[in-house]
C-alpha atoms as a PDB file:
ATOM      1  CA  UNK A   1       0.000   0.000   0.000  1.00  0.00           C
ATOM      2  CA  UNK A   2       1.741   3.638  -1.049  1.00  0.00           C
ATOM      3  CA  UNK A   3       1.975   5.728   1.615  1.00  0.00           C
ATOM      4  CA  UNK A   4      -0.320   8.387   3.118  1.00  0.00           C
ATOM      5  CA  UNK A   5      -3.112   5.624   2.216  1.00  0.00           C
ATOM      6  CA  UNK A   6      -5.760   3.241   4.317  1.00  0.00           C
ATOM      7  CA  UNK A   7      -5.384  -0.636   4.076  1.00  0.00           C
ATOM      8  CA  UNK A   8      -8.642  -2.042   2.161  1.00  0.00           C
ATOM      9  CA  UNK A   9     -11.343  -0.778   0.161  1.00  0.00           C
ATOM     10  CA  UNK A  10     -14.128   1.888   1.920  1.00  0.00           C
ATOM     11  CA  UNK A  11     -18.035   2.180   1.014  1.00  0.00           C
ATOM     12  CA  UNK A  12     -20.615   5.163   1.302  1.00  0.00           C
ATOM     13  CA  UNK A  13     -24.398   5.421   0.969  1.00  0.00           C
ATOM     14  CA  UNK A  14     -25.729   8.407  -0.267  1.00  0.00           C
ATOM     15  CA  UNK A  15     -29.288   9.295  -0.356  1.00  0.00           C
ATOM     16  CA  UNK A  16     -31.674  10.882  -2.675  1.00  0.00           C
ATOM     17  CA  UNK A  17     -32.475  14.704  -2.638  1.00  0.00           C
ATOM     18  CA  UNK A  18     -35.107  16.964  -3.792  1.00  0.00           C
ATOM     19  CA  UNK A  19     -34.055  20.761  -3.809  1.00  0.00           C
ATOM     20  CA  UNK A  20     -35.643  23.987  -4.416  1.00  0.00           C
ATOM     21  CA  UNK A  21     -38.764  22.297  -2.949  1.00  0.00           C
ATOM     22  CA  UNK A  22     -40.601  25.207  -4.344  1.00  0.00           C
ATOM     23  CA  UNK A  23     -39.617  28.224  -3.529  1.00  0.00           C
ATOM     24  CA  UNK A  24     -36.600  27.831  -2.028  1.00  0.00           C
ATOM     25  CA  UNK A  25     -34.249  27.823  -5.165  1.00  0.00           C
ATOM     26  CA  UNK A  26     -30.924  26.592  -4.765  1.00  0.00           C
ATOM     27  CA  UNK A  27     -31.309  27.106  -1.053  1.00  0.00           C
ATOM     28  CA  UNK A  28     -33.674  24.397   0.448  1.00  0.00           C
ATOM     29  CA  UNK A  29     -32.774  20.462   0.548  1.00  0.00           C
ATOM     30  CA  UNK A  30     -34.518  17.213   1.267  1.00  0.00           C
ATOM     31  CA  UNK A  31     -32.946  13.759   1.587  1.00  0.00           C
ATOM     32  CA  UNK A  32     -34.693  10.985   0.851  1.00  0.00           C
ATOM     33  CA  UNK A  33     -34.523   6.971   0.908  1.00  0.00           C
ATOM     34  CA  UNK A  34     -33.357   5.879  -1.761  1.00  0.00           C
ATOM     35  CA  UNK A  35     -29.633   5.192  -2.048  1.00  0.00           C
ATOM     36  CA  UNK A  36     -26.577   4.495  -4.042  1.00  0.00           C
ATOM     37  CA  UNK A  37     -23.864   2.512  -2.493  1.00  0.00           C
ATOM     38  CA  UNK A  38     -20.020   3.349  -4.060  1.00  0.00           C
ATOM     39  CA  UNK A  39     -16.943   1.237  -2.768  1.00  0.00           C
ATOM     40  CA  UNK A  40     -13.907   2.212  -3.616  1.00  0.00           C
ATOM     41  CA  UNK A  41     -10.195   1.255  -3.126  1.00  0.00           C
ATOM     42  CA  UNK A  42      -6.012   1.880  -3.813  1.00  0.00           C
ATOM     43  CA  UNK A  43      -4.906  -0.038  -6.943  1.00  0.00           C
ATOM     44  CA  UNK A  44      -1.644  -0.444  -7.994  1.00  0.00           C
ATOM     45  CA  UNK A  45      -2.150   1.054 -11.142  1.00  0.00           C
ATOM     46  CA  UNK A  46      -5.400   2.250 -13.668  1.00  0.00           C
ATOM     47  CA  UNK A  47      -8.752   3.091 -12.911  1.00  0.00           C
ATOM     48  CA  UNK A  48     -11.628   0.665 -13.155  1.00  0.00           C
ATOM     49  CA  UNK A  49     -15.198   1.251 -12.570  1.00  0.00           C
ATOM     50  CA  UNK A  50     -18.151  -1.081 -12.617  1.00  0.00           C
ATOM     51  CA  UNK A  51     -21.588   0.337 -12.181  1.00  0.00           C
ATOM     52  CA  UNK A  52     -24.713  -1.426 -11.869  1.00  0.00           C
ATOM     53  CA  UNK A  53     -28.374  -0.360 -11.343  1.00  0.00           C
ATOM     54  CA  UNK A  54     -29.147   3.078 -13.210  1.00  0.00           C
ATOM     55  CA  UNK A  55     -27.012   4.137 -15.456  1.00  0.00           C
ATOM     56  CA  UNK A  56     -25.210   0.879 -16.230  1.00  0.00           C
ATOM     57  CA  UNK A  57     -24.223   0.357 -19.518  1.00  0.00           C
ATOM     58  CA  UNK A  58     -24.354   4.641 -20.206  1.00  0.00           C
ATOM     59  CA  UNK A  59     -22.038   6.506 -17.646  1.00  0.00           C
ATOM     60  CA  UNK A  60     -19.046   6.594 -18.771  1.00  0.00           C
ATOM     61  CA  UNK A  61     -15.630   4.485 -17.281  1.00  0.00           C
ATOM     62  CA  UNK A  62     -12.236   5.482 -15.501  1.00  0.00           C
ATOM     63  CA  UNK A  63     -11.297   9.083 -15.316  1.00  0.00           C
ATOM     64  CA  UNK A  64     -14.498  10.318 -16.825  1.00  0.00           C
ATOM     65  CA  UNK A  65     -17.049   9.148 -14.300  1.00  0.00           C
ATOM     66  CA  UNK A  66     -18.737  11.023 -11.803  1.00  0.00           C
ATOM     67  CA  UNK A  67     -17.310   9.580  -8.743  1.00  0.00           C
ATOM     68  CA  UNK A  68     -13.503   9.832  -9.726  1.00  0.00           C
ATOM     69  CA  UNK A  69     -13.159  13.279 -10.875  1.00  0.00           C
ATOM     70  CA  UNK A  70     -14.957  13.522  -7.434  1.00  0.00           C
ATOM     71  CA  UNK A  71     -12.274  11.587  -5.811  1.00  0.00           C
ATOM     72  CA  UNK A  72      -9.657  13.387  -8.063  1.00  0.00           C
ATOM     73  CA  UNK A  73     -10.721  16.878  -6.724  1.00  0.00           C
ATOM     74  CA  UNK A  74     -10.413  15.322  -2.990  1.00  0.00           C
ATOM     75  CA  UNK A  75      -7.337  13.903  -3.354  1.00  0.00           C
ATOM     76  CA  UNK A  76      -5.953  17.159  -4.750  1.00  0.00           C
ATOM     77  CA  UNK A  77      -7.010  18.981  -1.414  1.00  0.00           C
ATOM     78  CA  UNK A  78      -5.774  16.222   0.695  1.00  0.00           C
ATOM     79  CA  UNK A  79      -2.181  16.087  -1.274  1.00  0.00           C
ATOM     80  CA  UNK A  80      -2.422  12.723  -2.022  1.00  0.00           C
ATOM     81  CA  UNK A  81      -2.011  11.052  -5.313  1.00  0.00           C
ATOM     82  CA  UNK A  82      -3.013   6.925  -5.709  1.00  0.00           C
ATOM     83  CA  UNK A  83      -1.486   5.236  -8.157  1.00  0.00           C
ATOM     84  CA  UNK A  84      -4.515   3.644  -9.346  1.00  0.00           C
ATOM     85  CA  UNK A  85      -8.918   3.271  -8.246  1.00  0.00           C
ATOM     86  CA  UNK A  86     -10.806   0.045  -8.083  1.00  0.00           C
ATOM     87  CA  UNK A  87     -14.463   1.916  -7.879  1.00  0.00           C
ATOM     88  CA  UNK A  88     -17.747  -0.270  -7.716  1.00  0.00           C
ATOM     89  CA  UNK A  89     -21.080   1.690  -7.983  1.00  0.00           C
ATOM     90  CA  UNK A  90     -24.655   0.251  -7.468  1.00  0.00           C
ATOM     91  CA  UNK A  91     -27.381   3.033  -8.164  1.00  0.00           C
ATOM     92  CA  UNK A  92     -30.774   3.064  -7.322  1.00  0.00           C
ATOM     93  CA  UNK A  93     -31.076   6.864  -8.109  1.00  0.00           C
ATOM     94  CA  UNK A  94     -32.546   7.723 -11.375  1.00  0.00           C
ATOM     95  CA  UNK A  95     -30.330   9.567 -13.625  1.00  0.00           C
ATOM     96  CA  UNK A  96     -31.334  13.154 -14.606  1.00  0.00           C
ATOM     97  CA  UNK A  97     -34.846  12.971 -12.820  1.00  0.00           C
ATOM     98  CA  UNK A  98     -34.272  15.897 -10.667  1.00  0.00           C
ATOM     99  CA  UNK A  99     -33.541  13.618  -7.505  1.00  0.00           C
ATOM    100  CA  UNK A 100     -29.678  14.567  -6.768  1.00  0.00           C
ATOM    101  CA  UNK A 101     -27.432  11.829  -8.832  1.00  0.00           C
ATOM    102  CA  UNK A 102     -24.977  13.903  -9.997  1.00  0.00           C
ATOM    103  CA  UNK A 103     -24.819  15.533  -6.108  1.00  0.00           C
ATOM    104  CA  UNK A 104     -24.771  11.605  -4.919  1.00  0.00           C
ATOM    105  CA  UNK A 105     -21.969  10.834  -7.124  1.00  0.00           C
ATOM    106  CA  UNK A 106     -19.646  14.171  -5.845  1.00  0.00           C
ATOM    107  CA  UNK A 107     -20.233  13.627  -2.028  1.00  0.00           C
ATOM    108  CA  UNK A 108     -19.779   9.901  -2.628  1.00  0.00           C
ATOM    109  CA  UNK A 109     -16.581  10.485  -4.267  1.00  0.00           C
ATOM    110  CA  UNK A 110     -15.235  13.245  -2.285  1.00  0.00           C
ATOM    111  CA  UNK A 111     -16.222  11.198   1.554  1.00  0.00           C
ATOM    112  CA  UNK A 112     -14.248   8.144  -0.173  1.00  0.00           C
ATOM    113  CA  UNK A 113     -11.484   9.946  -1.033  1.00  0.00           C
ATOM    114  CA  UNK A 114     -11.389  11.176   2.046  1.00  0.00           C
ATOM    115  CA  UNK A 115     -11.598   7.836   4.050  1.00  0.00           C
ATOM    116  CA  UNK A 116      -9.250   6.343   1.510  1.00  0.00           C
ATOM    117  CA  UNK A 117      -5.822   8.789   2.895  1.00  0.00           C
ATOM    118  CA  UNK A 118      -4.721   8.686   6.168  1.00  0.00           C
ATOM    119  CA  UNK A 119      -6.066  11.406   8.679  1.00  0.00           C
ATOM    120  CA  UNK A 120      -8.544  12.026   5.783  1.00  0.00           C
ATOM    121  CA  UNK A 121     -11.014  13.762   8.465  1.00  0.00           C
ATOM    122  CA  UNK A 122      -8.603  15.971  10.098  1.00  0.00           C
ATOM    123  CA  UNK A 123      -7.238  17.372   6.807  1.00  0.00           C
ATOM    124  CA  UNK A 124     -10.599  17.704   5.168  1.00  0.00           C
ATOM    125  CA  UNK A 125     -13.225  18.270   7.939  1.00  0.00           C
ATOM    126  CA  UNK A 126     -17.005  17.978   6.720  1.00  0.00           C
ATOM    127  CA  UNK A 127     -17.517  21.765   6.411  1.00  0.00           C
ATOM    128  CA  UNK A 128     -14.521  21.546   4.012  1.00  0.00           C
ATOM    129  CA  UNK A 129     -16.664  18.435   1.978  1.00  0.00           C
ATOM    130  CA  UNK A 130     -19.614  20.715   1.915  1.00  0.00           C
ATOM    131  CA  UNK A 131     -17.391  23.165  -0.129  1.00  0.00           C
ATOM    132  CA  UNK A 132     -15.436  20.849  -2.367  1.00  0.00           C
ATOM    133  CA  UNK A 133     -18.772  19.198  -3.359  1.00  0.00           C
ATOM    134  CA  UNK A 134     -20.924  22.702  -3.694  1.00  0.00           C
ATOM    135  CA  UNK A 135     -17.724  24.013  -6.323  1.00  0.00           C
ATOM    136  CA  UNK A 136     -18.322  20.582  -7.825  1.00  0.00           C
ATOM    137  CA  UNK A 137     -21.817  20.565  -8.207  1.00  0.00           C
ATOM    138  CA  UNK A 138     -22.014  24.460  -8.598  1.00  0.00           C
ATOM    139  CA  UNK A 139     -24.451  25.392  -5.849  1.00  0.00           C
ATOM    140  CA  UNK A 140     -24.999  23.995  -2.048  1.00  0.00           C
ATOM    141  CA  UNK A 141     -28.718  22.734  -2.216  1.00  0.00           C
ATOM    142  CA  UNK A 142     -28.390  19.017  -3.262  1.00  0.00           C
ATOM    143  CA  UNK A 143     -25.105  18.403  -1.811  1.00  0.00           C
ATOM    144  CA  UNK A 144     -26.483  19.440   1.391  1.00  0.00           C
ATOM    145  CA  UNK A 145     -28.943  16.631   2.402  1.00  0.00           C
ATOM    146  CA  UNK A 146     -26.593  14.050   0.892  1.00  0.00           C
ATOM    147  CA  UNK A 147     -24.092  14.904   3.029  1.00  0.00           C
ATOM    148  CA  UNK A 148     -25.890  15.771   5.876  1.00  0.00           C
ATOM    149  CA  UNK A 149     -29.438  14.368   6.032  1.00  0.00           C
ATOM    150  CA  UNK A 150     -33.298  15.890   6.702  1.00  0.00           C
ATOM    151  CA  UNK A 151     -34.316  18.801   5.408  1.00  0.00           C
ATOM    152  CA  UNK A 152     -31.201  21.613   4.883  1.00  0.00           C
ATOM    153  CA  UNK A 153     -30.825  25.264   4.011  1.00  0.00           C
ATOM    154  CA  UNK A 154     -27.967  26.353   2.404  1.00  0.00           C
ATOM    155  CA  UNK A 155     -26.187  29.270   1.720  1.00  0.00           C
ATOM    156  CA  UNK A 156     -22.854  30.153  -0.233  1.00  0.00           C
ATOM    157  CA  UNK A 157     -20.058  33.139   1.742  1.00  0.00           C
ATOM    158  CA  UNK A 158     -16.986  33.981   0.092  1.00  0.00           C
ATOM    159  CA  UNK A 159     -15.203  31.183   1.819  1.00  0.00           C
ATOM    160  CA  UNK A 160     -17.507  28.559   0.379  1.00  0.00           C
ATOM    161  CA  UNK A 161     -20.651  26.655   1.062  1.00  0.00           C
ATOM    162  CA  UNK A 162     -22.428  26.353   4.291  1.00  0.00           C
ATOM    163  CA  UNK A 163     -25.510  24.294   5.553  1.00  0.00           C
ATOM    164  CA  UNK A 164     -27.929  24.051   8.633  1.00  0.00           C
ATOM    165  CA  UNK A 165     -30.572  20.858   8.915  1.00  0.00           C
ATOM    166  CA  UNK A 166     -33.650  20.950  10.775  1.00  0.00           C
ATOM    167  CA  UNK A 167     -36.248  17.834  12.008  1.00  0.00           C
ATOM    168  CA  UNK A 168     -38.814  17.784   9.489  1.00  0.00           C
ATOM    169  CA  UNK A 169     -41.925  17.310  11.192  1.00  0.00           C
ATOM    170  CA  UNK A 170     -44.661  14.132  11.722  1.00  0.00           C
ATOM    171  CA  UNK A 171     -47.071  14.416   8.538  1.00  0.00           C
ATOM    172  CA  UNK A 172     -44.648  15.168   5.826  1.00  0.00           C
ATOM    173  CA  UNK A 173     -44.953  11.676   3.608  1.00  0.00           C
ATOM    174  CA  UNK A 174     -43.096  12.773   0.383  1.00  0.00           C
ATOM    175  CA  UNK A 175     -44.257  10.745  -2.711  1.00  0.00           C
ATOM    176  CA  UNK A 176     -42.069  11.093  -6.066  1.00  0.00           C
ATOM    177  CA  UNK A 177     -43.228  11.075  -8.943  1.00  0.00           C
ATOM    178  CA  UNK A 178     -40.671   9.663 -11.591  1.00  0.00           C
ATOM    179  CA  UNK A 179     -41.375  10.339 -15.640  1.00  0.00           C
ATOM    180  CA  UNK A 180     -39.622   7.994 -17.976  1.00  0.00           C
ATOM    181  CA  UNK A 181     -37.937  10.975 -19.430  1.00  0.00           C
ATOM    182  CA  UNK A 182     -34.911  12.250 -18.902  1.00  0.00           C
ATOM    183  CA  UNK A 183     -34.116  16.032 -18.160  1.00  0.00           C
ATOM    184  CA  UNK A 184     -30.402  18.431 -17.963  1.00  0.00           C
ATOM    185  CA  UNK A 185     -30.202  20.627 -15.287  1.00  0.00           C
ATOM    186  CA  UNK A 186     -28.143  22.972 -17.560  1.00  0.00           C
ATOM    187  CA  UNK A 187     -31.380  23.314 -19.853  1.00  0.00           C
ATOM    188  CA  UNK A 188     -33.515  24.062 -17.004  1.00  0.00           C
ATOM    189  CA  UNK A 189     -31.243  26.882 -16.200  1.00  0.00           C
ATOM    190  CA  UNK A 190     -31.026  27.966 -19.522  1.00  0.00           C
ATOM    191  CA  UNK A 191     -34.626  29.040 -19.251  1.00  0.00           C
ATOM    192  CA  UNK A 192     -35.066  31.110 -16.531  1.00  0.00           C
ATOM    193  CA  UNK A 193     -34.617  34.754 -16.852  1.00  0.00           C
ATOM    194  CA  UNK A 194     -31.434  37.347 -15.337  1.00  0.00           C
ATOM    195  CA  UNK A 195     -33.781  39.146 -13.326  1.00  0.00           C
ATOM    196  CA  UNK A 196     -37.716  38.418 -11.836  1.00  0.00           C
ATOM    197  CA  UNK A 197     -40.296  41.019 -10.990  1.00  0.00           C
ATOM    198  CA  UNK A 198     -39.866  42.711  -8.045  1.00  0.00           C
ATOM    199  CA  UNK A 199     -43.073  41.408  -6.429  1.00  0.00           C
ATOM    200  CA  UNK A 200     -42.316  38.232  -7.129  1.00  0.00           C
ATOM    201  CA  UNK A 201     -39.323  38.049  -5.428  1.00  0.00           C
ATOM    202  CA  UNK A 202     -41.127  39.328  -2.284  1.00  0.00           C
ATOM    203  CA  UNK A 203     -43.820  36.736  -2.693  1.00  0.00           C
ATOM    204  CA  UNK A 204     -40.956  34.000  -2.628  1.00  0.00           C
ATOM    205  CA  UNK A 205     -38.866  35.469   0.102  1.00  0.00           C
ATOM    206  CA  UNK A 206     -42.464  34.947   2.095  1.00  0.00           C
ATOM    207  CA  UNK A 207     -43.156  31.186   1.005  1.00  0.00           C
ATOM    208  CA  UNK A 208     -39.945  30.217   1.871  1.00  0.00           C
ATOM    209  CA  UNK A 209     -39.684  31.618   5.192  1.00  0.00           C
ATOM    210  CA  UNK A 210     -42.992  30.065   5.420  1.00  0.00           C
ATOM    211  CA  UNK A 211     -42.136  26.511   3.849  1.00  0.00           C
ATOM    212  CA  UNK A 212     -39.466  26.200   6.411  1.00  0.00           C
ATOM    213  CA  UNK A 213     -42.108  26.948   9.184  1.00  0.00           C
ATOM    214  CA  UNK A 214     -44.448  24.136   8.027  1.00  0.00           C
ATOM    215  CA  UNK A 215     -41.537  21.337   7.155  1.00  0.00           C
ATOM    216  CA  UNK A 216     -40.580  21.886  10.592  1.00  0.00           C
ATOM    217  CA  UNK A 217     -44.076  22.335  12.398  1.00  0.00           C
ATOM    218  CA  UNK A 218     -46.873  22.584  10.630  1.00  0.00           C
ATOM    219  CA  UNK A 219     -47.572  20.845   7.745  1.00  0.00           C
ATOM    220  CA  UNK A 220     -51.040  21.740   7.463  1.00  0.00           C
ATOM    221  CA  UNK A 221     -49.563  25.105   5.847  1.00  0.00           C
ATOM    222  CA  UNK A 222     -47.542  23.274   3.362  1.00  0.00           C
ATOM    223  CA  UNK A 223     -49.839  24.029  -0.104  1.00  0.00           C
ATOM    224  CA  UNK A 224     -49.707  27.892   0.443  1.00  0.00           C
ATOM    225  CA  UNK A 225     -45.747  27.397   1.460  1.00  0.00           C
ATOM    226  CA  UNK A 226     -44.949  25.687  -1.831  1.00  0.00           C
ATOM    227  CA  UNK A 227     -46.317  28.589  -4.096  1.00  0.00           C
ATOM    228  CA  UNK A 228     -43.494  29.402  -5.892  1.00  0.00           C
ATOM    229  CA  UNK A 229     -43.014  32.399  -9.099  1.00  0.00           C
ATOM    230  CA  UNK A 230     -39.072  32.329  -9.060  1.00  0.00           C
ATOM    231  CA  UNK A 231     -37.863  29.063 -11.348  1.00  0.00           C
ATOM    232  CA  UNK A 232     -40.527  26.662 -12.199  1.00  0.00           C
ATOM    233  CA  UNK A 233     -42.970  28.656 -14.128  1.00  0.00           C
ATOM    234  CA  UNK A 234     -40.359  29.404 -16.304  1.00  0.00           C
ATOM    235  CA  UNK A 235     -39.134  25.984 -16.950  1.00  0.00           C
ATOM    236  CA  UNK A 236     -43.111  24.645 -17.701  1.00  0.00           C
ATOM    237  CA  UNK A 237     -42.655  24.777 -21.284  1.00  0.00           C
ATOM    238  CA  UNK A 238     -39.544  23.032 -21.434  1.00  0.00           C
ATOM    239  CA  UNK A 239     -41.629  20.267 -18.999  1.00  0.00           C
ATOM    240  CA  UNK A 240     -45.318  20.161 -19.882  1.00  0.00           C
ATOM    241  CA  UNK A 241     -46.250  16.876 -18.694  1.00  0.00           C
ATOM    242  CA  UNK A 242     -44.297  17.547 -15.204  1.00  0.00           C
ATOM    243  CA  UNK A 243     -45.893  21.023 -15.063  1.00  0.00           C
ATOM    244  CA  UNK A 244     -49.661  19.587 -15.797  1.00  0.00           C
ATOM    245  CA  UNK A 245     -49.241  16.632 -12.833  1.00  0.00           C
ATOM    246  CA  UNK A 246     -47.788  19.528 -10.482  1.00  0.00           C
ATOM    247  CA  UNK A 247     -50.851  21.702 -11.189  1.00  0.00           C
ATOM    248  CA  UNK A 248     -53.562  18.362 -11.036  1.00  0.00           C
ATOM    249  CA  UNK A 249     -51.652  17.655  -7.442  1.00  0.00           C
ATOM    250  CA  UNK A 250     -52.223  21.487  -5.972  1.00  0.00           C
ATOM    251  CA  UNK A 251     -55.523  21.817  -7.331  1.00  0.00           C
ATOM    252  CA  UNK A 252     -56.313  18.284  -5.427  1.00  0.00           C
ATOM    253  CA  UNK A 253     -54.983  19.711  -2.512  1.00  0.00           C
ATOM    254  CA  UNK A 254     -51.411  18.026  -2.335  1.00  0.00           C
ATOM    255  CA  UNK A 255     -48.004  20.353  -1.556  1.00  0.00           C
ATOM    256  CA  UNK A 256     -46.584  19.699  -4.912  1.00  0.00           C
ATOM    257  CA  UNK A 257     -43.170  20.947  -6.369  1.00  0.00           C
ATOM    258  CA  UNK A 258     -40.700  20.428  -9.375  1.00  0.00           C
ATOM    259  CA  UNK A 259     -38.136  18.075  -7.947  1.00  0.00           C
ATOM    260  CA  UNK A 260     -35.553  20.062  -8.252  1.00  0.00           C
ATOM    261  CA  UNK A 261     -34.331  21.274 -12.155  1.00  0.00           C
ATOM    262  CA  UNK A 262     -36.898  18.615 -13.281  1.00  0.00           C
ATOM    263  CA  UNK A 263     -38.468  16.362 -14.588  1.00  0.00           C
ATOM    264  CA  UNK A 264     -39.301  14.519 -11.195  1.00  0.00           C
ATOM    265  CA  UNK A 265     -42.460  16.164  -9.209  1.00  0.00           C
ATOM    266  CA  UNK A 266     -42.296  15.639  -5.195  1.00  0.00           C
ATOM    267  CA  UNK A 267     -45.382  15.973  -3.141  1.00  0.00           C
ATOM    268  CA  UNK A 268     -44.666  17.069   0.182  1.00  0.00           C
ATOM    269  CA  UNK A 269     -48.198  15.781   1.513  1.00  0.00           C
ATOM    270  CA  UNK A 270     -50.440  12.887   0.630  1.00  0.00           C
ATOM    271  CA  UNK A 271     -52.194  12.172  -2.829  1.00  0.00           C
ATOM    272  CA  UNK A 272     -55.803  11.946  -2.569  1.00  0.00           C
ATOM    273  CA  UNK A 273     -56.573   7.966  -2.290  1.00  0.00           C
ATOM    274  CA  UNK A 274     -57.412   6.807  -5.781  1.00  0.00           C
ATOM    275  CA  UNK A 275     -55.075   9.939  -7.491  1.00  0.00           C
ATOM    276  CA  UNK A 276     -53.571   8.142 -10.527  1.00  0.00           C
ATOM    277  CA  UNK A 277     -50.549   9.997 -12.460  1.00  0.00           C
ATOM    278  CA  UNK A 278     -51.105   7.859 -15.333  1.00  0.00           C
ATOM    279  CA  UNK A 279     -48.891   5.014 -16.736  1.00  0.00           C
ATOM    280  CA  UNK A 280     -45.909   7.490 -17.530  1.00  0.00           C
ATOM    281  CA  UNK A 281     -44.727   8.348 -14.100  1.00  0.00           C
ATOM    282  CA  UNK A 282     -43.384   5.545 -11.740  1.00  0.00           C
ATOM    283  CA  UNK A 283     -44.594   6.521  -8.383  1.00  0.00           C
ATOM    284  CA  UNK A 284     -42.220   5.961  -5.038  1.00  0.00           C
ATOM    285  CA  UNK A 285     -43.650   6.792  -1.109  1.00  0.00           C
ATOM    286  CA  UNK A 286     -39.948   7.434   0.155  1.00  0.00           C
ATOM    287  CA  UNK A 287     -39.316   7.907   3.714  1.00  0.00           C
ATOM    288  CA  UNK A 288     -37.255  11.163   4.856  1.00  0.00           C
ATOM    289  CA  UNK A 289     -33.486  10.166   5.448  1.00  0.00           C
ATOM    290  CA  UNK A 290     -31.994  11.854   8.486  1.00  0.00           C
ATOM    291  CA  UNK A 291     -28.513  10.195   8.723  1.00  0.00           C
ATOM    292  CA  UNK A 292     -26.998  11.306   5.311  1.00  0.00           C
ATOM    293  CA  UNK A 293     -23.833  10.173   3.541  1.00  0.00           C
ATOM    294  CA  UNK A 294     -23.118   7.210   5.507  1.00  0.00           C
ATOM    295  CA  UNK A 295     -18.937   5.632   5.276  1.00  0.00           C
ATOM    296  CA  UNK A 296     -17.760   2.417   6.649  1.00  0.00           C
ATOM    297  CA  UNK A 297     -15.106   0.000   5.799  1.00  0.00           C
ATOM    298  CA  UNK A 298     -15.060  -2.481   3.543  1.00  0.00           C
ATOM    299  CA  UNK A 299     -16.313  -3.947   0.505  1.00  0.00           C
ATOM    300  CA  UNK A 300     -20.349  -3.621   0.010  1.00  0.00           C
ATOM    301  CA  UNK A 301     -22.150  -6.637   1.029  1.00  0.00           C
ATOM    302  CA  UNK A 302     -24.897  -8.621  -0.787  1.00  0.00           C
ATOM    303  CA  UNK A 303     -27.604  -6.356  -0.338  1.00  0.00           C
ATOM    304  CA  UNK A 304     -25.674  -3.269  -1.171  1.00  0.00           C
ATOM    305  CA  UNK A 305     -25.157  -4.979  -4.197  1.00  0.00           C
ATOM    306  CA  UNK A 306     -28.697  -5.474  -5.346  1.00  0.00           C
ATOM    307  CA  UNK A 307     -29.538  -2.853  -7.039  1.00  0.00           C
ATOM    308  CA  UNK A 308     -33.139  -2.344  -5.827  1.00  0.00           C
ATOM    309  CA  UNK A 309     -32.664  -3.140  -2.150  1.00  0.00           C
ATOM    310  CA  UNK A 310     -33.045   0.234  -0.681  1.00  0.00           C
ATOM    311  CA  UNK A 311     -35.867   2.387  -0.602  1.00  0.00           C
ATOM    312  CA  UNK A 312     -39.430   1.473  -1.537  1.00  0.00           C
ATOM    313  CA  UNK A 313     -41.857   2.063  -4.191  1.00  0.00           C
ATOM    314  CA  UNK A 314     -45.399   1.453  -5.556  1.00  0.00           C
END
């Protein structure tokens, strides 16, 4: 083993997350179970990845995937250089749906990396993995909840990223909605404007102040909390079928939001019991994850390698 490095291979679950969750763009977080489970070890030479699950067969190998240039950015801040990766990947995440793979991928990587060089933790403390992973992704909100769990708000200083959680109340029973589709979260952005009215900018200041009220204590207020003008409005015609099931869910009552950049819709609160989405959209009743990125050592078991044994759907 080269020096600076850990003896054996290391593994990390990451969860699911829904951001924006409304109006609270590129500030507000939710993890949620449903994980991937990475392992990852010092080889004597080359890079090798194997990914099963979702995305097998299309992400791409060795230095390009997610994971390692994750790992690569770590190891950079940790001045430590491996001769070669052995990197196993089982994902239960779908891919582009607006429910945090990309941000599962970087704080997998980075929290390997980490664990893989000796004194990882005192040279790269988690507020420090919050940063690396926010300039990775390019904002805080996704990263967040992987890394740390519940619901989060995050904010970026000049020194970097930072994050708070908070217990998400009793009564919050998030239910994804997942369309076959695919969506980029580099088109979504594309579409929204430089600047917003005035007004509505107030309005979302308000709901999301408010939205963090009734995650955290009153859920009853969640429908008028969600009401959101800033991003997803202008994204609708890039997402018509996602924005026509988030407008069916409100006007039945249910806090629905655009998971994120798209094309995934998250309700906060219960369907109505017979509410059908229609044969397009997969639908999973998710439970709220409040431990986060999760490392231990060694090689993932059996049922880390089955690629649909965590979280739940119907």
């Amino acid at each position: 083993m080269p020096k600076n490095f850990e003896v054996g291979p290391v593994r990390v679950r990451v969860p699911a997350t829904s951001a924006n969750l409304g109006p609270g763009f590129d500030a507000l977080g939710l993890a949620l179970g449903l994980y991937d489970d990475v392992s990852a070890e010092i080889a004597p030479s080359g890079v090798r990845v194997t990914v099963s699950g979702q995305g097998a067969g299309e992400l791409p190998g060795g230095d390009s995937h997610l994971v390692v240039r994750s790992m690569r950015a770590a190891f950079d801040r940790l001045g430590a250089h491996p001769p070669g990766l052995v990197v196993e990947c089982v994902n239960r995440i779908p891919q582009a749906r607006g429910l945090g793979s990309s941000s599962a991928a970087i704080v997998a990587g980075v929290l390997l990396a980490r664990a893989l060089v000796v004194e990882g933790e005192r040279r790269l403390d988690d507020e420090a993995v919050l940063r690396l992973a926010a300039e990775l992704e390019g904002h805080p909100d996704n990263v967040a909840p992987c890394l740390l769990g519940g619901f989060t708000i995050a904010w970026t200083e000049p020194s970097g990223a930072r994050a708070v959680t908070r217990r998400v109340a009793e009564g919050v029973r998030p239910t994804v909605f997942v369309p076959g589709g695919r969506g980029l979260t580099a088109v979504a952005r594309a579409a929204l404007p430089a600047t917003v009215p005035h007004g509505d900018a107030a309005l979302g200041a308000g709901r999301a102040a408010l939205l963090v009220h009734a995650l955290t204590a009153e859920p009853a207020l969640l429908l008028p909390a969600t009401v959101d003008r800033l991003h997803q409005d202008y994204r609708a015609g890039g997402l018509p079928a996602t924005a026509a099931l988030v407008s069916e869910l409100r006007e039945a009552g249910v806090a629905a939001v655009v998971s994120g950049a798209g094309p995934s819709v998250l309700a906060l609160s219960a369907p109505p019991e017979g509410f059908e989405a229609g044969r397009d959209w997969q639908v999973l009743r998710l439970p709220i994850d409040v431990s986060g990125a999760r490392v231990a050592r060694g090689r993932l078991g059996h049922a880390e390698r089955d690629p649909v044994a965590a979280g739940r759907k119907s």
